[in-house]
PDB file of N, CA and C in Angstrom:
ATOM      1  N   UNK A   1     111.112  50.752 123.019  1.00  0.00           N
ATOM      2  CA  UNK A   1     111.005  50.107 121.726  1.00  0.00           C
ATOM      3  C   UNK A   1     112.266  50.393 120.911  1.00  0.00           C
ATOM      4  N   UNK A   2     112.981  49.458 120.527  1.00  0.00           N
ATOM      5  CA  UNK A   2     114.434  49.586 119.766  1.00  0.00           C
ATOM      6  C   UNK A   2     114.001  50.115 117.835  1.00  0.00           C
ATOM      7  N   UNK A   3     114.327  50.746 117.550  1.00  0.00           N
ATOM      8  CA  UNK A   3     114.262  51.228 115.875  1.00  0.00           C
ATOM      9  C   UNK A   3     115.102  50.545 115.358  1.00  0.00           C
ATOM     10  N   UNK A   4     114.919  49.805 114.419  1.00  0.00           N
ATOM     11  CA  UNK A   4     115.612  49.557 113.411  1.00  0.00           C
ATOM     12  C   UNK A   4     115.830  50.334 111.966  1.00  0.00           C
ATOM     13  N   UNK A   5     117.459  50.386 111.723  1.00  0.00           N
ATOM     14  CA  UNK A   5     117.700  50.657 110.377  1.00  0.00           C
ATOM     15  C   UNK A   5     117.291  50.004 109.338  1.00  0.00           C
ATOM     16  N   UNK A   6     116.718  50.648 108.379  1.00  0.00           N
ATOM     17  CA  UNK A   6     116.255  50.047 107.150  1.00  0.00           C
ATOM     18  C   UNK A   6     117.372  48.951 106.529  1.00  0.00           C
ATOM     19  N   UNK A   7     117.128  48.249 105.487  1.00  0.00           N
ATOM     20  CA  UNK A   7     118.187  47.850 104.929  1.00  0.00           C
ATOM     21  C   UNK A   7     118.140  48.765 103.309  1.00  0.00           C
ATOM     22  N   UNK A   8     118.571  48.683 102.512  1.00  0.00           N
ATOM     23  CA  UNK A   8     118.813  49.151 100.772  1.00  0.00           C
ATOM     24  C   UNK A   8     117.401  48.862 100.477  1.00  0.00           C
ATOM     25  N   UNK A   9     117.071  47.868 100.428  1.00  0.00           N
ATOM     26  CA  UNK A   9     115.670  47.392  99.433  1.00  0.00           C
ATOM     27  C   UNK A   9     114.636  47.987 100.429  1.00  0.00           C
ATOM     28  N   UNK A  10     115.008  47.894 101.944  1.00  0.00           N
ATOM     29  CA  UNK A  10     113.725  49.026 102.703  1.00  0.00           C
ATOM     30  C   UNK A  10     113.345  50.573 102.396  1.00  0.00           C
ATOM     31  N   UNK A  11     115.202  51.013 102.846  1.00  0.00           N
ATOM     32  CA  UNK A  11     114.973  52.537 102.132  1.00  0.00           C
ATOM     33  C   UNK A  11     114.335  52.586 100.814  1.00  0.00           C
ATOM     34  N   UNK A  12     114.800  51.755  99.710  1.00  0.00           N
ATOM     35  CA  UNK A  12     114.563  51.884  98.459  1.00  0.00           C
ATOM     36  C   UNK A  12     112.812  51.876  98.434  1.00  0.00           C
ATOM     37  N   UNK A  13     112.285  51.235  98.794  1.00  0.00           N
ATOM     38  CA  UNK A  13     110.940  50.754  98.493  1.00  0.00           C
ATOM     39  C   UNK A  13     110.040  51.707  99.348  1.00  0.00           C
ATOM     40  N   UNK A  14     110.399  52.520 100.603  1.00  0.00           N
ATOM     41  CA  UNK A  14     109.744  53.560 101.054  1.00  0.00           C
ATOM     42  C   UNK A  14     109.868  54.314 100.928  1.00  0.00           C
ATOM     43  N   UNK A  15     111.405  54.698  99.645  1.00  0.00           N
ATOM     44  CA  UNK A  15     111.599  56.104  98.948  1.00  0.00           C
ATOM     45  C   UNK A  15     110.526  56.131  97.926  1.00  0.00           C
ATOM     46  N   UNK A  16     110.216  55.457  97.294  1.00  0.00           N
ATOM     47  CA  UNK A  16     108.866  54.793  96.031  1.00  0.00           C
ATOM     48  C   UNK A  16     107.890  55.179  96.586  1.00  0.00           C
ATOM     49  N   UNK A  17     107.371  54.646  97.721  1.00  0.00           N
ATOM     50  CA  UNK A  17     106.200  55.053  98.302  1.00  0.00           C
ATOM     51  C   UNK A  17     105.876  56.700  98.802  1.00  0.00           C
ATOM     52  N   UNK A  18     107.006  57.109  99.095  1.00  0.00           N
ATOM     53  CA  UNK A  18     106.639  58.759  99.829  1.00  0.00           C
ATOM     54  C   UNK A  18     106.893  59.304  98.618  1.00  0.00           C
ATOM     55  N   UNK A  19     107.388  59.172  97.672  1.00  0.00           N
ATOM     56  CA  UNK A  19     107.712  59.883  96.761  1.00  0.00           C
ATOM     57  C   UNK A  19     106.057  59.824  95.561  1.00  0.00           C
ATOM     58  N   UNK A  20     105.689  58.851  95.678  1.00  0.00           N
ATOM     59  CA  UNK A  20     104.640  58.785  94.914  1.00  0.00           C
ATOM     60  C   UNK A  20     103.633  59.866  95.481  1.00  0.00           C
ATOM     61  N   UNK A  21     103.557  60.244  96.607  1.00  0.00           N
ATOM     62  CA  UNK A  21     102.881  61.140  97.440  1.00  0.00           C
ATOM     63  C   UNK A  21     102.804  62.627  97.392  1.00  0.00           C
ATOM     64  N   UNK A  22     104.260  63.217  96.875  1.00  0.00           N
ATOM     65  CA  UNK A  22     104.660  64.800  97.052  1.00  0.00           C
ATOM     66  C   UNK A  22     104.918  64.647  95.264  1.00  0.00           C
ATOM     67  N   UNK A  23     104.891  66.143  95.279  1.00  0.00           N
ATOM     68  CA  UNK A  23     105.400  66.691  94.034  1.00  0.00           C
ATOM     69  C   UNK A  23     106.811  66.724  93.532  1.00  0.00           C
ATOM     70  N   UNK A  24     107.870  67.011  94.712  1.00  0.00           N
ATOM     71  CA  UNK A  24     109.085  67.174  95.227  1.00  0.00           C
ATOM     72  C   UNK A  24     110.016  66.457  95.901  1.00  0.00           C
ATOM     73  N   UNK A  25     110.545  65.614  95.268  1.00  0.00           N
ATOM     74  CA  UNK A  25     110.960  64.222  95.847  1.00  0.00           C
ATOM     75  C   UNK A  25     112.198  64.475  97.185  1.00  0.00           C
ATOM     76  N   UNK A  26     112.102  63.527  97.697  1.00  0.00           N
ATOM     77  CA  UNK A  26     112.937  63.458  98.972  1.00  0.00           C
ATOM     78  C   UNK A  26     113.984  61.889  97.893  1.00  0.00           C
ATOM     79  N   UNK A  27     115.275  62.226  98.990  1.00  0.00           N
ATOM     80  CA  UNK A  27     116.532  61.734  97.864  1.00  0.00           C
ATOM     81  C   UNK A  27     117.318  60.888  99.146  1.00  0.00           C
ATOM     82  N   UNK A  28     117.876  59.980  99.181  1.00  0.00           N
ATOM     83  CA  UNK A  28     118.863  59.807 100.026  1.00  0.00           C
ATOM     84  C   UNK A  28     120.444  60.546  99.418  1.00  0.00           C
ATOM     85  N   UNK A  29     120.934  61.510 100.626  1.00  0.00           N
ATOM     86  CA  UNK A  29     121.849  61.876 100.294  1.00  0.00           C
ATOM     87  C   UNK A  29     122.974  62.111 102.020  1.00  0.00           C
ATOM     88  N   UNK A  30     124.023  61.358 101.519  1.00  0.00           N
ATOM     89  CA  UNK A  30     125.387  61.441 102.865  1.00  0.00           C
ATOM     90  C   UNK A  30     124.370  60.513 103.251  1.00  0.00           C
ATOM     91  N   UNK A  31     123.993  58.934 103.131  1.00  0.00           N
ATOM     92  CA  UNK A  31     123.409  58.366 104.365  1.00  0.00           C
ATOM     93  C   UNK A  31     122.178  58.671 104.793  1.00  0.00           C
ATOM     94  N   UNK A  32     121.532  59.995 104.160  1.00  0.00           N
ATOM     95  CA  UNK A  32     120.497  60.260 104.952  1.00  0.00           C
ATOM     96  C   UNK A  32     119.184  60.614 103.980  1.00  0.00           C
ATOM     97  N   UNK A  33     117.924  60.867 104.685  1.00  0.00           N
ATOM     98  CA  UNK A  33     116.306  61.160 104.140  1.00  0.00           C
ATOM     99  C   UNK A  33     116.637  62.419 104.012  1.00  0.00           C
ATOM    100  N   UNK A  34     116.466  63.221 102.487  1.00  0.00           N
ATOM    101  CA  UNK A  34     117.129  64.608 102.459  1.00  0.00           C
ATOM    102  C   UNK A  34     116.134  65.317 101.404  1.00  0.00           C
ATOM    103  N   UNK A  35     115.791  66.718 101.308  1.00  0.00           N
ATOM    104  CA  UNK A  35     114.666  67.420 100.575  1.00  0.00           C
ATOM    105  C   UNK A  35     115.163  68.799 100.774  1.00  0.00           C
ATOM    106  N   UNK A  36     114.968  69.432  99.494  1.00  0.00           N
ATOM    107  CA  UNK A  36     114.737  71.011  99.605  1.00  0.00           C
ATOM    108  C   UNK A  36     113.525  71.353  99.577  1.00  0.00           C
ATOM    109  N   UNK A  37     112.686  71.975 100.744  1.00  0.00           N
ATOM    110  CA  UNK A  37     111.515  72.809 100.740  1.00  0.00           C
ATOM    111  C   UNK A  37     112.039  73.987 100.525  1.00  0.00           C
ATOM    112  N   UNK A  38     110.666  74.284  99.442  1.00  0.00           N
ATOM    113  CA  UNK A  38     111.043  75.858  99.058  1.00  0.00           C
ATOM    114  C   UNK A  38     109.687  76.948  98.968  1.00  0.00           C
ATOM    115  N   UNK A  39     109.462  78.018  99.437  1.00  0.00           N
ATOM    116  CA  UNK A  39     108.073  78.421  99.972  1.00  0.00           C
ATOM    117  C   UNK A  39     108.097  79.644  99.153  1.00  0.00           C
ATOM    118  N   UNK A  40     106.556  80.320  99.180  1.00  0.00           N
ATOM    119  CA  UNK A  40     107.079  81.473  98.819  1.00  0.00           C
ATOM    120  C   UNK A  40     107.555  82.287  99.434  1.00  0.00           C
ATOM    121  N   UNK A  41     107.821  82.913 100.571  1.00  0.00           N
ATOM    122  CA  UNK A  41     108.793  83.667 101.455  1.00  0.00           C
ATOM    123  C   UNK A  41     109.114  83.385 102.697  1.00  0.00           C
ATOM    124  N   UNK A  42     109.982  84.003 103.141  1.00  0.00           N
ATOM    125  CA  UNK A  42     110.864  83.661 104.825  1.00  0.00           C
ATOM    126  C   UNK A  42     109.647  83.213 105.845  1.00  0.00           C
ATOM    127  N   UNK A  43     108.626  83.923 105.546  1.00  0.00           N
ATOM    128  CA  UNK A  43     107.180  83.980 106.939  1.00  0.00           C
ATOM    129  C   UNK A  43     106.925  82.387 106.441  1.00  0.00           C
ATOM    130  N   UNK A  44     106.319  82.024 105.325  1.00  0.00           N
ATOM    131  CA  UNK A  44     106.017  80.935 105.294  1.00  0.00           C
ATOM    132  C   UNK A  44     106.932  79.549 105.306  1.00  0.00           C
ATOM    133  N   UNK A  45     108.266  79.755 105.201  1.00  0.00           N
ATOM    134  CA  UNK A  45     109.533  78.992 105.679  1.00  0.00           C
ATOM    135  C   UNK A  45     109.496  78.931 106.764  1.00  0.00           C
ATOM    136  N   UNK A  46     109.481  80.165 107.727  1.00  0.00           N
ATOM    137  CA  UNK A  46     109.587  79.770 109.269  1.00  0.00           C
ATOM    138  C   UNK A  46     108.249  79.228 110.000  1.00  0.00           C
ATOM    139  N   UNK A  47     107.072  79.511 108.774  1.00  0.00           N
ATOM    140  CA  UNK A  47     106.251  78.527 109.480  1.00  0.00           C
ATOM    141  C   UNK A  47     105.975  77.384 109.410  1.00  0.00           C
ATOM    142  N   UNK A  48     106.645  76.860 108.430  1.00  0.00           N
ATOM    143  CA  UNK A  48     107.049  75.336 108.439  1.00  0.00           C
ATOM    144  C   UNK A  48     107.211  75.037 109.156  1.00  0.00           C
ATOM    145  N   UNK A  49     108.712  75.997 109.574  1.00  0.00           N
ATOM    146  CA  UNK A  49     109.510  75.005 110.435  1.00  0.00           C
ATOM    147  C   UNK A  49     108.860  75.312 112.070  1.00  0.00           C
ATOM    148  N   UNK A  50     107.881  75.819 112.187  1.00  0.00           N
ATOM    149  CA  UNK A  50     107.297  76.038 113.716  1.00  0.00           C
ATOM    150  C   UNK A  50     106.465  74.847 113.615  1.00  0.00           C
ATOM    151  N   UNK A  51     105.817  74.639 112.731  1.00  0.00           N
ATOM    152  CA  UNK A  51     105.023  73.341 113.012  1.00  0.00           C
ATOM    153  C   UNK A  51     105.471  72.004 112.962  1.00  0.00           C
ATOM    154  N   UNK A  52     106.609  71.910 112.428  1.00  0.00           N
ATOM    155  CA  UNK A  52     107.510  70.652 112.041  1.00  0.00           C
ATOM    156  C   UNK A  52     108.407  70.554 113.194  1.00  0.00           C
ATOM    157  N   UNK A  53     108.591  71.936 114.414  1.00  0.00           N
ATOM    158  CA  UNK A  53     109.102  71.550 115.064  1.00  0.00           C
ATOM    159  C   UNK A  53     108.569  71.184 116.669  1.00  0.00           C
ATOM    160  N   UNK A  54     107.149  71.811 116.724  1.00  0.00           N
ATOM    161  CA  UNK A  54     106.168  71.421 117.674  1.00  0.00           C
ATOM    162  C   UNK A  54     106.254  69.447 117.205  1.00  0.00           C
ATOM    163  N   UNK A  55     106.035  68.859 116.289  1.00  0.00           N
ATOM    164  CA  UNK A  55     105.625  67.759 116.006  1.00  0.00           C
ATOM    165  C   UNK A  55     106.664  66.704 116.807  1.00  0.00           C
ATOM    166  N   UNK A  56     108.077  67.499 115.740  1.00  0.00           N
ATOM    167  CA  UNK A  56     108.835  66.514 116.535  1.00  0.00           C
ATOM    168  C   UNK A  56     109.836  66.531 117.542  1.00  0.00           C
ATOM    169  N   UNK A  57     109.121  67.551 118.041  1.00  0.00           N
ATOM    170  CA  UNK A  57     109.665  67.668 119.689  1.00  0.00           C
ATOM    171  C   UNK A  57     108.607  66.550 120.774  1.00  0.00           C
ATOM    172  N   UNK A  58     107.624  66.493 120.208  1.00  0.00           N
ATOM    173  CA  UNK A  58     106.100  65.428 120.406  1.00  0.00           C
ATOM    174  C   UNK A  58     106.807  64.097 120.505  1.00  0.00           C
ATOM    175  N   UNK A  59     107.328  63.643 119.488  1.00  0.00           N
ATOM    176  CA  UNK A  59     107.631  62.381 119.086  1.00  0.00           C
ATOM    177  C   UNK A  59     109.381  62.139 119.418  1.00  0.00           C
ATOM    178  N   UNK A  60     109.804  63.194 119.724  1.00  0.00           N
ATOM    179  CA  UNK A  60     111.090  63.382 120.515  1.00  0.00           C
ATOM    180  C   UNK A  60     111.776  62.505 119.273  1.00  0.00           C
ATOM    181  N   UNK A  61     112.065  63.024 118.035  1.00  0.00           N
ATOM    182  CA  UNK A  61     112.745  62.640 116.652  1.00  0.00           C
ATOM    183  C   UNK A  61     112.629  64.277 116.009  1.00  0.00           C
ATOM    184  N   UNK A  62     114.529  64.850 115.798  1.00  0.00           N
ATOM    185  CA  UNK A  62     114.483  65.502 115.509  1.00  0.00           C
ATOM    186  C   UNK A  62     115.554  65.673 114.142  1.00  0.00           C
ATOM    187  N   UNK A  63     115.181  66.624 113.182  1.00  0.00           N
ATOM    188  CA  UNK A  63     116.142  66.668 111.992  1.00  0.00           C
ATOM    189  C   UNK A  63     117.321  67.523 112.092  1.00  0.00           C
ATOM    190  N   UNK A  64     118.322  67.327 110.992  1.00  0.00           N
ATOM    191  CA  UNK A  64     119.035  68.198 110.914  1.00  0.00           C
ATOM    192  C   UNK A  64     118.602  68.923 109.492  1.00  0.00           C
ATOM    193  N   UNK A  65     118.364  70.719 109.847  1.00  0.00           N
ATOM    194  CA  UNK A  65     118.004  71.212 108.735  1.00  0.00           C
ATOM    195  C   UNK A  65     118.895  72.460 109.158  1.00  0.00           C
ATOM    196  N   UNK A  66     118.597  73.257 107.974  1.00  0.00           N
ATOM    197  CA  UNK A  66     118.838  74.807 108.182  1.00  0.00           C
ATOM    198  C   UNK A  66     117.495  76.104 107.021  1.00  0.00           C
ATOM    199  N   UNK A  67     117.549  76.896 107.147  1.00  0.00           N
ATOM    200  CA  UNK A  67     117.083  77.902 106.591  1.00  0.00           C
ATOM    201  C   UNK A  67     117.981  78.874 106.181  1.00  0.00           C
ATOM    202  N   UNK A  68     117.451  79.252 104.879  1.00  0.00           N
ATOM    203  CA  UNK A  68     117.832  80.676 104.081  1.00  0.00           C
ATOM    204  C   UNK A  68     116.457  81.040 103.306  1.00  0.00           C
ATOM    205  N   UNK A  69     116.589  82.180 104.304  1.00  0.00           N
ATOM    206  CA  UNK A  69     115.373  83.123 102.807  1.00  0.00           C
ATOM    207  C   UNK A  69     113.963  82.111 103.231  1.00  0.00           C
ATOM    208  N   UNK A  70     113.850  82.064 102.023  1.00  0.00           N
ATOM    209  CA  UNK A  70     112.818  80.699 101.597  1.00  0.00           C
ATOM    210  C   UNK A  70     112.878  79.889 101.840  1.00  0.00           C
ATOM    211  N   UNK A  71     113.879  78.694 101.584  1.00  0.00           N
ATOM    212  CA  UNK A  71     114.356  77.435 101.247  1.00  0.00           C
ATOM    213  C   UNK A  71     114.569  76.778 102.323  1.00  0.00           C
ATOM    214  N   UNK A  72     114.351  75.329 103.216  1.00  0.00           N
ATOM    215  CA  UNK A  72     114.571  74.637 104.456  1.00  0.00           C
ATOM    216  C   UNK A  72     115.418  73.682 103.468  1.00  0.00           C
ATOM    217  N   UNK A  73     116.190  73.437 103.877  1.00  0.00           N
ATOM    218  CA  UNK A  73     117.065  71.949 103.493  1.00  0.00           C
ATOM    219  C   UNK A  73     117.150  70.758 104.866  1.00  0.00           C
ATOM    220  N   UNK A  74     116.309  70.052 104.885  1.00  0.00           N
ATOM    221  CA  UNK A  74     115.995  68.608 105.671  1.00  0.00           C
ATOM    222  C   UNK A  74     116.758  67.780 105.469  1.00  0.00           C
ATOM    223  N   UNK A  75     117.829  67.244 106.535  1.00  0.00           N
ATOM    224  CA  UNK A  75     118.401  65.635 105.976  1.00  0.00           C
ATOM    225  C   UNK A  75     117.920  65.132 107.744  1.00  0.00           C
ATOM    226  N   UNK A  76     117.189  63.594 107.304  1.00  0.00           N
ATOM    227  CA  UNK A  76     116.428  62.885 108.451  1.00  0.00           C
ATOM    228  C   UNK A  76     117.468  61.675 108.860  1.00  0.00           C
ATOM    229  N   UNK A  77     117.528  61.226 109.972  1.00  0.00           N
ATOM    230  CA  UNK A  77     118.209  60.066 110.233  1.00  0.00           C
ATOM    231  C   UNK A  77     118.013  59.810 111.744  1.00  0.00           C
ATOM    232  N   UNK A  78     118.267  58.467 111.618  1.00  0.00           N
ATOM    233  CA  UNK A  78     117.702  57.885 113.572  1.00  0.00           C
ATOM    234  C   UNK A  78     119.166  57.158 113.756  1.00  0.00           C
ATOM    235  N   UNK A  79     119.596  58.728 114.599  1.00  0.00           N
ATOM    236  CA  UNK A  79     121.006  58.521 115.387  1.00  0.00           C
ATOM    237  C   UNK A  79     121.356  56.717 115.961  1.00  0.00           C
ATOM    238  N   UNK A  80     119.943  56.668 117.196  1.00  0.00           N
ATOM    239  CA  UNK A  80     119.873  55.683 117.821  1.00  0.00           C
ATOM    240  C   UNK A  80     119.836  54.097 116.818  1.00  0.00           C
ATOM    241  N   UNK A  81     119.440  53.965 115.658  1.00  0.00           N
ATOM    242  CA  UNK A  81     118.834  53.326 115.018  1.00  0.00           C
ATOM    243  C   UNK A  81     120.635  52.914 113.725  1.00  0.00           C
ATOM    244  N   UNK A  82     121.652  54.149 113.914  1.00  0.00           N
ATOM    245  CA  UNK A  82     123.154  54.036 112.824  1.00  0.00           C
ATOM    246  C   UNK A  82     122.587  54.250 111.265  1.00  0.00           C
ATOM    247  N   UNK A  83     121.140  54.726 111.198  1.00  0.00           N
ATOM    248  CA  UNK A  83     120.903  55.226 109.776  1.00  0.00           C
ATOM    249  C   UNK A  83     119.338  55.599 109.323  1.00  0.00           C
ATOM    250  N   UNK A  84     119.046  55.306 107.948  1.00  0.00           N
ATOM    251  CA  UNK A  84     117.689  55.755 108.172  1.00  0.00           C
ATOM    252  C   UNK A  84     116.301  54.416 108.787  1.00  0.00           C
ATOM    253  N   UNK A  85     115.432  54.886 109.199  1.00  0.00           N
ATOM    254  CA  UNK A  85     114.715  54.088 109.744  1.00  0.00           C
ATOM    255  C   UNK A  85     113.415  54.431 109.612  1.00  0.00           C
ATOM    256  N   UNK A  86     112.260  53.717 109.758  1.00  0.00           N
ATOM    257  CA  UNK A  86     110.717  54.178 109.695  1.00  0.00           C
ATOM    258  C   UNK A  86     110.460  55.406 110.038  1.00  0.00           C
ATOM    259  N   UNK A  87     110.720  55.679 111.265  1.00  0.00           N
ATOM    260  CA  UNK A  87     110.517  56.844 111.931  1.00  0.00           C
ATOM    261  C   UNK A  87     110.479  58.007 111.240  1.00  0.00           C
ATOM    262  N   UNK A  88     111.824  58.419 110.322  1.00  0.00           N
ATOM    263  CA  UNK A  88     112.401  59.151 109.054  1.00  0.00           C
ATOM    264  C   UNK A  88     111.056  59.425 107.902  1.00  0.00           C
ATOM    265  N   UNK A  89     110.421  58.290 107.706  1.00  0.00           N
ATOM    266  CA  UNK A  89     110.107  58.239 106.939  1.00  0.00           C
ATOM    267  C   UNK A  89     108.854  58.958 107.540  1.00  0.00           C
ATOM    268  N   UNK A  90     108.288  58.648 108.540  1.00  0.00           N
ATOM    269  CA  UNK A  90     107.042  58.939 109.046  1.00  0.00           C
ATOM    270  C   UNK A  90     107.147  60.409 109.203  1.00  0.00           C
ATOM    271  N   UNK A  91     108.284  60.905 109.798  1.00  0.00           N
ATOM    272  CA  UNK A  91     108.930  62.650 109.474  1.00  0.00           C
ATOM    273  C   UNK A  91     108.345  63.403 108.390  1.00  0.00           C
ATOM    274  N   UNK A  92     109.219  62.636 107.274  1.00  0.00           N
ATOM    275  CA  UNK A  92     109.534  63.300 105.976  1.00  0.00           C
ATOM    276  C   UNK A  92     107.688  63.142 105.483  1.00  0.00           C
ATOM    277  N   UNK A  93     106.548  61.979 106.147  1.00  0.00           N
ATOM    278  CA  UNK A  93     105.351  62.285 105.549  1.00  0.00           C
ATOM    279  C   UNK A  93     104.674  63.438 106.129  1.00  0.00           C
ATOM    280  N   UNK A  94     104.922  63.519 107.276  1.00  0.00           N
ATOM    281  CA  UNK A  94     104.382  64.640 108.230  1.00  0.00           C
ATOM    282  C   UNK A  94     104.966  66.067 107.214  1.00  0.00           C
ATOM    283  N   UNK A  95     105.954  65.847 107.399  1.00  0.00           N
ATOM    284  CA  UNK A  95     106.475  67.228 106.724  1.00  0.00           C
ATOM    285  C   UNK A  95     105.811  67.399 105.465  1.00  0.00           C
ATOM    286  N   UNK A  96     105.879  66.662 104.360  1.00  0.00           N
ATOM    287  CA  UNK A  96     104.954  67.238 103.346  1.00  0.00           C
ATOM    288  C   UNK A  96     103.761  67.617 103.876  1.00  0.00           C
ATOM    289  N   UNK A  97     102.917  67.406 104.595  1.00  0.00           N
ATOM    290  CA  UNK A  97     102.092  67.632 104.773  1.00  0.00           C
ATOM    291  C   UNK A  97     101.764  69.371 105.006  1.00  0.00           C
ATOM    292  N   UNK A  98     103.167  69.777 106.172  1.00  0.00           N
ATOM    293  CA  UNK A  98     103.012  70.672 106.769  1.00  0.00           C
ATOM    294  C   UNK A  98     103.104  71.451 105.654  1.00  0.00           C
ATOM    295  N   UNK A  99     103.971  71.511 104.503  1.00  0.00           N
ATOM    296  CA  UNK A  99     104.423  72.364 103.624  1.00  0.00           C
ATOM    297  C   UNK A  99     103.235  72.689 102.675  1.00  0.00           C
ATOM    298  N   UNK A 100     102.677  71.259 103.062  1.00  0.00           N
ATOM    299  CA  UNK A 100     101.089  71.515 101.372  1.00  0.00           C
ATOM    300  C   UNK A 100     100.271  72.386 102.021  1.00  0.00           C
TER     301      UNK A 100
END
């Protein structure tokens, strides 16, 4: 199945929608689906990222993030796809999830 890149008014209109969802908005930034999660400590940061990364090792769609301390910084994008795409988006809902 080929992914397609969003166009402006796609990203735009499914940034509206996920955003209406979380407390903590996700931003396009460099091109990409981008968020600071912030937890209350390192244990519960790295368990984010254990479950966020069981998921999308599943769905074989993976992010570029990093960790400090607390804080995960997420930027999403579908290599295959030259930008952001559904998929991203379906990520970034999963992920709130994991964090709530």
């Amino acid at each position: 199945m080929t992914v397609q890149k969003l166009s402006e008014l796609g990203i735009s209109n499914a940034l509206k929608l996920l955003n209406s969802e979380t407390v903590s908005p996700w931003v396009i930034k460099d091109g990409k689906l981008t968020k600071l999660f912030q937890f209350k400590d390192f244990q519960h940061a790295f368990g984010f990222m254990t479950m966020s990364a069981l998921y999308f090792e599943k769905k074989n769609h993976h992010p570029e993030w990093s960790n400090t301390y607390n804080k995960v910084n997420v930027q999403l994008t579908t290599h295959e796809a030259g930008g952001v795409s559904e998929k991203d988006f379906n990520l970034a809902k999963r992920m709130d999830r994991f964090a709530g």
